[in-house]
Protein backbone atom coordinates (compact mmCIF):
# COMPACT_ATOMS: atom_id res chain seq x y z
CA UNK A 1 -147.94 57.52 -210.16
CA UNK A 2 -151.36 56.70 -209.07
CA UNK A 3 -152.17 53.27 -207.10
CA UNK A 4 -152.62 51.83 -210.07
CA UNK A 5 -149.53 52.48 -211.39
CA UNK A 6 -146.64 49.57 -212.49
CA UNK A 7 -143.89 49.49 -214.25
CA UNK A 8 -145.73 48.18 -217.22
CA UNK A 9 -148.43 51.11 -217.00
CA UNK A 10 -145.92 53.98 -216.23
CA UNK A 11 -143.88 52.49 -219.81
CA UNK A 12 -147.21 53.19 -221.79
CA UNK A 13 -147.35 56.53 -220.57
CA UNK A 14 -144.47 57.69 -221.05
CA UNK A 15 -144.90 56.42 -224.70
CA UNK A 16 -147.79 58.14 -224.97
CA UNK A 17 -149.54 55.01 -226.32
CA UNK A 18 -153.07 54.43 -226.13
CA UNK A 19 -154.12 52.04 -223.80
CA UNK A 20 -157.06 51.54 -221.23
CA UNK A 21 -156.54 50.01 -217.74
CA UNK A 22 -158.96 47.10 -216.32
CA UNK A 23 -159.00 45.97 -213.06
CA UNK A 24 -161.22 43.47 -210.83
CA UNK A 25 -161.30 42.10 -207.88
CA UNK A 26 -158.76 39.06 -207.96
CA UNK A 27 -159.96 35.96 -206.38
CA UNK A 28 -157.17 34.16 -204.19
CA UNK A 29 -158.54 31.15 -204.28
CA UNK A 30 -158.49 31.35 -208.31
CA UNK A 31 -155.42 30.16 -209.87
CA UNK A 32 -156.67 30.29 -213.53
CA UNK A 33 -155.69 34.15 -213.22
CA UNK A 34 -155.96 34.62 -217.08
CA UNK A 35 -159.28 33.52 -217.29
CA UNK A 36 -160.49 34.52 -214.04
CA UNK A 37 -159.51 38.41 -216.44
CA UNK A 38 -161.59 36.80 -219.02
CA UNK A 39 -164.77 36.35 -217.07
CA UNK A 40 -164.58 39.10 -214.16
CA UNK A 41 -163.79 41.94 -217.91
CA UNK A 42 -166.64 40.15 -220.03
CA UNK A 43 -164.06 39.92 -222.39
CA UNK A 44 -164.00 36.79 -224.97
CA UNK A 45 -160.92 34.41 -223.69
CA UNK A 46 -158.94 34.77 -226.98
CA UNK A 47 -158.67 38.71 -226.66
CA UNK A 48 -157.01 37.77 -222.61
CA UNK A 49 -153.33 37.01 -223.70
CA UNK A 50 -151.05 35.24 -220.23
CA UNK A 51 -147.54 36.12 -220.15
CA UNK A 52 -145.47 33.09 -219.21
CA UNK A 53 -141.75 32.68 -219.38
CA UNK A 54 -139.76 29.73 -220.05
CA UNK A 55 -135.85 28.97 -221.01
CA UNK A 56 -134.59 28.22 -224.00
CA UNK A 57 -131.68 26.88 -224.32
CA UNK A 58 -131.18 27.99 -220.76
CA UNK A 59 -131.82 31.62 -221.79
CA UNK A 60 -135.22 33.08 -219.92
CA UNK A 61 -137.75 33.97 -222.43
CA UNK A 62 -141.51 35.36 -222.40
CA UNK A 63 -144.63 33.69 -224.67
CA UNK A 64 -147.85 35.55 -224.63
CA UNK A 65 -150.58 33.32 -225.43
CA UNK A 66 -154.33 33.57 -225.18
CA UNK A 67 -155.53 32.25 -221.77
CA UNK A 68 -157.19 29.44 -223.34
CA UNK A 69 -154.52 27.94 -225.07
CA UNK A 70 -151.50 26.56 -223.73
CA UNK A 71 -147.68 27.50 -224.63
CA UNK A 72 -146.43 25.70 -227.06
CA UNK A 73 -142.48 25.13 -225.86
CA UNK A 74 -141.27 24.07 -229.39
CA UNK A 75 -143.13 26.62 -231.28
CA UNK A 76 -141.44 29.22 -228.68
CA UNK A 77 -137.95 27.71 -228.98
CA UNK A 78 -138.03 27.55 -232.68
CA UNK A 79 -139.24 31.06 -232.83
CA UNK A 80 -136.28 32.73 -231.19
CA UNK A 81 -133.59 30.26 -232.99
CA UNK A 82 -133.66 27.66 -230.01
CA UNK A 83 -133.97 23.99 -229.90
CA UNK A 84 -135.24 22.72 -226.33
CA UNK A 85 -138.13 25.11 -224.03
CA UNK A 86 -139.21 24.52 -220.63
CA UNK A 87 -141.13 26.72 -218.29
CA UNK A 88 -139.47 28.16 -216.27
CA UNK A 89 -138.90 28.06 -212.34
CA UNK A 90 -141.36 30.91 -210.59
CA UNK A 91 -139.09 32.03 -208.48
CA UNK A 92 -136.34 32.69 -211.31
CA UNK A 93 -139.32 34.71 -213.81
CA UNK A 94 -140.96 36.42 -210.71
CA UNK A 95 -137.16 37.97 -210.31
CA UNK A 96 -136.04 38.79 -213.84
CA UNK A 97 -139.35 40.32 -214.87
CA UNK A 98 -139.90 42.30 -211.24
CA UNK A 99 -143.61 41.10 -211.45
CA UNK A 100 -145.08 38.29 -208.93
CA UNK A 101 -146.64 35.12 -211.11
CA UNK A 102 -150.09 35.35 -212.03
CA UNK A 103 -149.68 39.17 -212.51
CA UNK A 104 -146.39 39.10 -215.19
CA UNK A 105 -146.65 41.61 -217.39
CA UNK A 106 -145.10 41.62 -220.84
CA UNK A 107 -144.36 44.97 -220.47
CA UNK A 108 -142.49 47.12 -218.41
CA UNK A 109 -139.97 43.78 -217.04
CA UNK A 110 -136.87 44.76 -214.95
CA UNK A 111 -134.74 42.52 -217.40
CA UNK A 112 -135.53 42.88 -221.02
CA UNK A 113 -136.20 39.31 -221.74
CA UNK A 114 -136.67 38.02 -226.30
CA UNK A 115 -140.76 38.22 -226.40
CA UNK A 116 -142.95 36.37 -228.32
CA UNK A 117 -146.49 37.17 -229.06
CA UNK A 118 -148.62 34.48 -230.90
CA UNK A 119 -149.83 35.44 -234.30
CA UNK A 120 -153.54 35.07 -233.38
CA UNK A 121 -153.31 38.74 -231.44
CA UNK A 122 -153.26 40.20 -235.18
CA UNK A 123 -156.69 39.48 -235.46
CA UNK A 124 -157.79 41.75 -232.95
CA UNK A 125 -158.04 45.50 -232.57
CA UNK A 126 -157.22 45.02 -228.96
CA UNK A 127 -155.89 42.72 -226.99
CA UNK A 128 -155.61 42.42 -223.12
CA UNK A 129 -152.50 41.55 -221.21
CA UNK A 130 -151.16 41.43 -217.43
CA UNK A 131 -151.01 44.94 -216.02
CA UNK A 132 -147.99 44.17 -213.64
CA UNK A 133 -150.50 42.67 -210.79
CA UNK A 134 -153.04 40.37 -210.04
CA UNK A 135 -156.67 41.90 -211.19
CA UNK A 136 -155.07 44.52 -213.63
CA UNK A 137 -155.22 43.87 -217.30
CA UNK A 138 -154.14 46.47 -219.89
CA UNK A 139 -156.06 46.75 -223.39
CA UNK A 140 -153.94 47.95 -226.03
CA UNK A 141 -153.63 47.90 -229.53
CA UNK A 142 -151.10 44.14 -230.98
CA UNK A 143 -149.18 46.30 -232.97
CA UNK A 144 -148.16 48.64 -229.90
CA UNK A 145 -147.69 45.22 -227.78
CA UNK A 146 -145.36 43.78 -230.19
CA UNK A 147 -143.43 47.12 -230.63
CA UNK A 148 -143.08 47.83 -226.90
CA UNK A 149 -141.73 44.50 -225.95
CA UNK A 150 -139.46 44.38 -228.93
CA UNK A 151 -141.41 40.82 -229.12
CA UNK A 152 -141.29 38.79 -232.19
CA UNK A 153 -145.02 37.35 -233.83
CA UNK A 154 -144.97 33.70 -234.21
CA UNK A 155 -147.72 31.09 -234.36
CA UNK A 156 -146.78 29.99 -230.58
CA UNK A 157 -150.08 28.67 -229.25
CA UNK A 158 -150.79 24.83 -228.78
């Protein structure tokens, strides 16, 4: 594995999917980490999706959402059968996913936590999401997203 490599990049390929690595120099003074991606890649802020985790129900679960939208915690209850969300505590996603915050990846997680992706990734040919650190981002096809983290597509954005 090269220095680049994560968990969430050594997944892609060993699927053999297509995907193209990004990375920049992360800022630690910038704690808007999915649009410092957006700005530092040239890259339009609703192709940049953040990977955030929250409980439902008391049960961890991931939302991927454009970086300038926010999570919606109803919408991402509702969407895997739930009735009450709330983000979670760092400390608890940083050690069920295996990835420190600001650099979760949706891919690639040491516990395989329900995903949701919101619907508006359809629209694109490719999206951008957390490599597995701070200043990586991985471009990829939605389709190959959704089907790699199992996730489920649901209008999740607020």
């Amino acid at each position: 594995m090269s220095g680049q490599g994560t968990p969430a990049t050594a997944l892609l390929t060993r699927q053999r999917i297509p995907h193209t690595v990004h990375s920049y120099e992360h800022d630690t003074r910038n704690g808007a980490y999915g649009l410092e991606a957006s700005e530092a890649l040239g890259v339009v802020p609703e192709r940049v999706f953040k990977t955030l985790v929250a409980e439902v129900d008391g049960a961890l679960t991931v939302g991927v959402v454009p970086v300038a939208g926010q999570l919606d915690l109803k919408a991402l209850a509702a969407a895997v059968g739930g009735k009450r969300a709330r983000m979670a505590e760092i400390a608890a996603a940083e050690r069920a996913t295996g990835y420190v915050a600001g650099g979760i990846s949706p891919l690639g997680q040491r516990k395989r936590l329900p995903v949701v992706v919101d619907v508006s990734a359809e629209q694109f040919d490719t999206v951008f999401c957390s490599g597995g650190r701070r200043g990586l981002e991985i471009e990829l096809a939605p389709a190959d997203l959704v089907r790699l983290a199992s996730a489920t597509v649901a209008p999740i954005a607020g």
